[in-house]
Protein backbone atom coordinates (compact mmCIF):
# COMPACT_ATOMS: atom_id res chain seq x y z
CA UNK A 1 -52.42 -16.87 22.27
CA UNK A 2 -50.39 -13.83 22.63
CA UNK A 3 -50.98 -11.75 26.41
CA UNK A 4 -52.51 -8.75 25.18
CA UNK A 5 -55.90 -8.19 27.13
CA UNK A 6 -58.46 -5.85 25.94
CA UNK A 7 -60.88 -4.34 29.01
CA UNK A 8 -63.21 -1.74 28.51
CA UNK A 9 -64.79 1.15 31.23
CA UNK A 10 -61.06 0.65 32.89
CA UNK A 11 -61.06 3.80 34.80
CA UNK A 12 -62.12 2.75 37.74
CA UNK A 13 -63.99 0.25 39.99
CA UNK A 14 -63.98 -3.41 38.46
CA UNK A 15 -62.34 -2.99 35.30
CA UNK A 16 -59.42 -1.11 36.89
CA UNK A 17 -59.24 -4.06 39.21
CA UNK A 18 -58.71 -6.40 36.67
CA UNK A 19 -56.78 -3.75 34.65
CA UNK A 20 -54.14 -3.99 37.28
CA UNK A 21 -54.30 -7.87 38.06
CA UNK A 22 -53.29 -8.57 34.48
CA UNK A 23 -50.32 -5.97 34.17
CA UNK A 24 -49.03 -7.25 37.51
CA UNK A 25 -49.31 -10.97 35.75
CA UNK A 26 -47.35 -9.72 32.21
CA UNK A 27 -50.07 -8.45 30.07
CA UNK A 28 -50.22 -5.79 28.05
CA UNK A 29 -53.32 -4.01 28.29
CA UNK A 30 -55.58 -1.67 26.41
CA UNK A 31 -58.24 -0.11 28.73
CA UNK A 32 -61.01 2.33 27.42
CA UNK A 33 -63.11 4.55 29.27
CA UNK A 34 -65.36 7.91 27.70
CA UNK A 35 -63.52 10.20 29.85
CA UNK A 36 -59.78 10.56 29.76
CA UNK A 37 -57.58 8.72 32.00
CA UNK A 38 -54.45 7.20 32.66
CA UNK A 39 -52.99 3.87 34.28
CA UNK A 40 -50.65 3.39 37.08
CA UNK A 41 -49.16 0.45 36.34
CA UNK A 42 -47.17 -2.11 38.75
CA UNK A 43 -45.02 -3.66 36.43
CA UNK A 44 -43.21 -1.43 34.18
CA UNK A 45 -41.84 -4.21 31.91
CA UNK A 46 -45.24 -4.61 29.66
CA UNK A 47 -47.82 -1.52 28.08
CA UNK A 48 -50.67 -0.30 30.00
CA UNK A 49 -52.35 1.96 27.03
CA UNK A 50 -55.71 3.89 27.42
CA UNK A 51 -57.71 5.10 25.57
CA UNK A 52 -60.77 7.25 25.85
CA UNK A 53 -63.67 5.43 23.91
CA UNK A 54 -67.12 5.86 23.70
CA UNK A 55 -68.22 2.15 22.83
CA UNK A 56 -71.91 3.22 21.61
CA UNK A 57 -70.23 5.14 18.96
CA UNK A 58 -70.02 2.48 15.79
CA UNK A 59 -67.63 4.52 13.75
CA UNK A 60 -65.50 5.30 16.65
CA UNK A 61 -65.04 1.69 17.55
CA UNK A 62 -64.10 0.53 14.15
CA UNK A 63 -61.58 2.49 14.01
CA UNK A 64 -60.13 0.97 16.88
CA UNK A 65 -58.35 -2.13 15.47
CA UNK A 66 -56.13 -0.70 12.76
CA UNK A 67 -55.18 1.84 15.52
CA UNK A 68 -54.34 -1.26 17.78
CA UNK A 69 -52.65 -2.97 14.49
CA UNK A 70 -50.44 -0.22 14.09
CA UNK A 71 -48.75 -0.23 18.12
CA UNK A 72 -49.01 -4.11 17.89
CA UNK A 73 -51.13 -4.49 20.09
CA UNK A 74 -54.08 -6.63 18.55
CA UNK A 75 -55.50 -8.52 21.96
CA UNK A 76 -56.46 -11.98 22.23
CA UNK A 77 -58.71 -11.26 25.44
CA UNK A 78 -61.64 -8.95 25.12
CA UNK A 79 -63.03 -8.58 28.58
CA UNK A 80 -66.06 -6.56 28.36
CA UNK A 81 -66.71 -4.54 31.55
CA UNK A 82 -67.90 -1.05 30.44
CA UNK A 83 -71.63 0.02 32.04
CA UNK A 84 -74.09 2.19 34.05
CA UNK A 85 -76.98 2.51 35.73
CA UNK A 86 -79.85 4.58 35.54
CA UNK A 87 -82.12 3.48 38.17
CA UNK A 88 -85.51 4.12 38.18
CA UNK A 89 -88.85 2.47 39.06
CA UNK A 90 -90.14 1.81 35.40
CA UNK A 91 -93.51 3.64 36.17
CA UNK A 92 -90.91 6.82 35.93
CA UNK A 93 -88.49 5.54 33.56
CA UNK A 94 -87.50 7.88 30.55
CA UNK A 95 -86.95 6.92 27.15
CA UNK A 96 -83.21 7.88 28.11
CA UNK A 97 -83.28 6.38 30.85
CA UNK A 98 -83.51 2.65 28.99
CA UNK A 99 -82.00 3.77 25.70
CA UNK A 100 -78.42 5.04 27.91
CA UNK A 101 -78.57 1.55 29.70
CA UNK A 102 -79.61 -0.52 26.77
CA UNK A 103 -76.76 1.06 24.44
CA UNK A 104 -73.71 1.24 26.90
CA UNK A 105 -74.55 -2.68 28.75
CA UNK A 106 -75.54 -4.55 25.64
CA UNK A 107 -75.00 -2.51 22.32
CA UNK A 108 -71.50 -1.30 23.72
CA UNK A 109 -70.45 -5.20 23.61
CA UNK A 110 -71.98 -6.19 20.46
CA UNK A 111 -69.83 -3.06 19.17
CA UNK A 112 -66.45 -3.92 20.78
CA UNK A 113 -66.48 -7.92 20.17
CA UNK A 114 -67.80 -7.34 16.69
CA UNK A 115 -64.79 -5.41 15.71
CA UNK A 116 -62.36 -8.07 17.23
CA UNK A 117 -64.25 -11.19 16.89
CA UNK A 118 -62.57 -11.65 13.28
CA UNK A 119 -58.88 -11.40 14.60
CA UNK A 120 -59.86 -14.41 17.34
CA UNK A 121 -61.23 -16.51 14.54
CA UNK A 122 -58.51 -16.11 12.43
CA UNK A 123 -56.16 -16.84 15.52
CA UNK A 124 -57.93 -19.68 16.19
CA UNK A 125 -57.62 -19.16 19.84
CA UNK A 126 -59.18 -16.34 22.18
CA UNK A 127 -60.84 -15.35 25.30
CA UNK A 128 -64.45 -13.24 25.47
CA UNK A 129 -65.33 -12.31 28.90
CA UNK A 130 -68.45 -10.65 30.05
CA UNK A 131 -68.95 -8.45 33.75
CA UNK A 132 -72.80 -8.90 33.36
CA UNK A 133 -74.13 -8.85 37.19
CA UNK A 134 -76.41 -10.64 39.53
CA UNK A 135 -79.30 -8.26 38.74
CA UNK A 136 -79.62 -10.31 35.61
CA UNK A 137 -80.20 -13.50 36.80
CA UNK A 138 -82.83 -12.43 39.78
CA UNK A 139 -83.72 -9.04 38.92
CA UNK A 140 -83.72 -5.77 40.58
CA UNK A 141 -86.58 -3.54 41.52
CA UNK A 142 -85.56 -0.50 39.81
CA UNK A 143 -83.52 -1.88 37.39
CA UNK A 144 -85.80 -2.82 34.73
CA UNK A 145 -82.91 -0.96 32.35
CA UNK A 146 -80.37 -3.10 33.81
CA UNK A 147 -81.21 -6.32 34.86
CA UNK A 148 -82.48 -6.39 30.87
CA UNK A 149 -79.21 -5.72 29.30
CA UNK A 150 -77.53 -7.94 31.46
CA UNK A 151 -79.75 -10.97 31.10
CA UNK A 152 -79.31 -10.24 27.61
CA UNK A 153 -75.37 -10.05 27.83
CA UNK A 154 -76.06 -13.74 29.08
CA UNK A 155 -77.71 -15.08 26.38
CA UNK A 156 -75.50 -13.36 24.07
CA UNK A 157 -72.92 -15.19 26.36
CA UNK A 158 -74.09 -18.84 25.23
CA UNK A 159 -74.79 -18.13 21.89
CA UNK A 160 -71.77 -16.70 20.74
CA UNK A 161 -69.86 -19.76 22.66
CA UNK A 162 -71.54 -21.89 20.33
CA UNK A 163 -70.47 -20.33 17.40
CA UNK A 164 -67.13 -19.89 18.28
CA UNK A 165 -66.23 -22.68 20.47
CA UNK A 166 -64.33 -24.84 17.20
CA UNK A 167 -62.06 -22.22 16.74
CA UNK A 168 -60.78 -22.34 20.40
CA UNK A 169 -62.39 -19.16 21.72
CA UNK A 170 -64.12 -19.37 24.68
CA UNK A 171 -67.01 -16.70 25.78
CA UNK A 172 -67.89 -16.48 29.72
CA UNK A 173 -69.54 -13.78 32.02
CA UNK A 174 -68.88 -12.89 35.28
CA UNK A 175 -71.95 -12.02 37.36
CA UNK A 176 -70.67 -9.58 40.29
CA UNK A 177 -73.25 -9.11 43.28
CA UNK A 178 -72.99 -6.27 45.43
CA UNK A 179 -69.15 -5.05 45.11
CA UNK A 180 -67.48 -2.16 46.75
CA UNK A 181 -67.45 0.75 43.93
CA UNK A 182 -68.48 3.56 43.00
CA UNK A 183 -71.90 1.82 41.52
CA UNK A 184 -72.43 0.76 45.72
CA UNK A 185 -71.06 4.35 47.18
CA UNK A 186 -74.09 5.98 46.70
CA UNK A 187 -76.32 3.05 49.20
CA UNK A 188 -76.69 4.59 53.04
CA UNK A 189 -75.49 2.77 55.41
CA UNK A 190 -78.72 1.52 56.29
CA UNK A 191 -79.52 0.06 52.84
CA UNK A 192 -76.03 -1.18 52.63
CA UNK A 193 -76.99 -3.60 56.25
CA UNK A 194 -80.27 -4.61 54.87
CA UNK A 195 -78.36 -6.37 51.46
CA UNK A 196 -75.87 -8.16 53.77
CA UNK A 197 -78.62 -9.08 55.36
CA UNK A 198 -79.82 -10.73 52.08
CA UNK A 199 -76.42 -11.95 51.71
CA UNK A 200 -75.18 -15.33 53.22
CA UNK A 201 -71.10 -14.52 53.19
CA UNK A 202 -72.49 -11.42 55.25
CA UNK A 203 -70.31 -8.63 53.41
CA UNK A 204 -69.88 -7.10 49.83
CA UNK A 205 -67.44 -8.20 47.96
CA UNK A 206 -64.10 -6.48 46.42
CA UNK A 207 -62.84 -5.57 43.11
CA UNK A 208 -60.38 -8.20 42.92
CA UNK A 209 -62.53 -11.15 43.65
CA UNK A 210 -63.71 -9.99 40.00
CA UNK A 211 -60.36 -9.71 38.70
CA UNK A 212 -58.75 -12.88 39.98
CA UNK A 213 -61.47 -14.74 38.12
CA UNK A 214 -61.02 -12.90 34.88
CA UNK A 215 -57.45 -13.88 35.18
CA UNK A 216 -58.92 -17.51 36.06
CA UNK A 217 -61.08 -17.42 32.76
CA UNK A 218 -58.17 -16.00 30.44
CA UNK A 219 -55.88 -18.39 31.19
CA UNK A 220 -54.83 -21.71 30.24
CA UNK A 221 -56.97 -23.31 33.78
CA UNK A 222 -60.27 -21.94 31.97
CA UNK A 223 -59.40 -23.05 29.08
CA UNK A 224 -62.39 -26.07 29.00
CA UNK A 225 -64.75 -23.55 30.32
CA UNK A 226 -66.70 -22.03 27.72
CA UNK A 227 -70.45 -20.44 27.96
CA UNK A 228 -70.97 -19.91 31.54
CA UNK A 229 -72.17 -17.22 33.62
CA UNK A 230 -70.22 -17.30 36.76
CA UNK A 231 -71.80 -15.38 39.94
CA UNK A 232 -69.49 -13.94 42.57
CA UNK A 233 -72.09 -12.47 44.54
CA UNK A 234 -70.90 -14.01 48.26
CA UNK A 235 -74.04 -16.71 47.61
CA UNK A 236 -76.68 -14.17 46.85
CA UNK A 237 -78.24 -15.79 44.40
CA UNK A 238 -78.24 -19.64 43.79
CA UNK A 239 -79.41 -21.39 41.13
């Protein structure tokens, strides 16, 4: 398995995070976002390459491998991070409102794995990793948007594993609770003390307790670990 690591929304917040943690560790990485952007990378010896993407765009994504083909830079890991919120109780929610969440959180990954999921099987070896989030597994008043996708990124989670599992690919998520980004700036201070409250570690958690974890799941230590969605939410929600 060769270490070129796909990540998508890379910009900023989580999938920067684990952007960085795998060029510090020798990967190459391809990072998409819908704005344009550009890495800062630690270790100059291996490719940090982004691209601006919009991943609910079908014909924009497909074009994506032969460009990757071309640099050499076909990835083994596809780590699925891009999404965003549009929070509303669903009394109020738009049409947009669900159709922007449903298409970025859960079409946006059926798009991006569907145009590598080929190369993997071919390879006979790969990593598929999904940032769904806690809201998925408990649900989140005001997130009827969300908290659907991402219980659907879940199941999407296990089923693909199945399919894929004999051909040495594995497919995880990662289900981040309350983390420090830009998704949490907007919370008052109050709010932000009343869900540590809720939370038994007490605190939010960071951007690299995400990445360190991805790094966990790509390499060769998660290698018998294979449809699971893994919550690093500081014990928020047990199950």
């Amino acid at each position: 398995m060769n270490k070129i690591v796909f990540i998508s929304g890379a910009s900023k917040g989580i999938g920067l995070a684990i952007a960085n943690a795998f060029n510090k560790n020798g990967y190459d990485v391809i990072g998409t976002a819908r704005s344009k952007f550009t890495f800062s990378p630690e270790n100059t010896s291996v490719k940090m390459l982004p691209i601006q993407l919009d991943i609910t765009s079908r014909e924009s994504v497909k074009n994506l491998p032969n460009k990757l083909k071309d640099l050499n830079l076909m990835p083994s890991i596809i780590i699925n991070n891009a999404g965003i919120t549009s929070d509303q109780l669903f009394v109020r929610m738009s049409d947009d409102d669900w159709d922007n969440v449903i298409n970025t959180n859960l079409n946006g990954v059926f798009n991006i794995t569907k145009v590598f999921i080929k190369h993997l099987i071919k390879s006979k070896s790969g990593r598929i990793i999904n940032i769904s989030s806690v809201s998925g597994l408990m649900g989140n008043p005001g997130q009827v948007n969300y908290s659907s996708a991402k219980a659907a990124l879940n199941g999407f989670t296990k089923s693909l594993a199945k399919e894929v599992g004999s051909r040495n690919i594995t497919v995880n998520s990662i289900a981040p609770g309350f983390i420090e980004t830009d998704m949490t700036a907007y919370l008052s201070d109050d709010d932000k003390l009343k869900l540590i409250d809720d939370i038994p570690l007490k605190q939010f958690g960071h951007v690299n307790d995400i990445a360190e974890l991805a790094m966990f799941l790509a390499g060769e230590k998660g290698a018998y670990i294979t449809g699971q969605t893994i919550s690093v939410d500081g014990g928020l929600f047990m199950y």
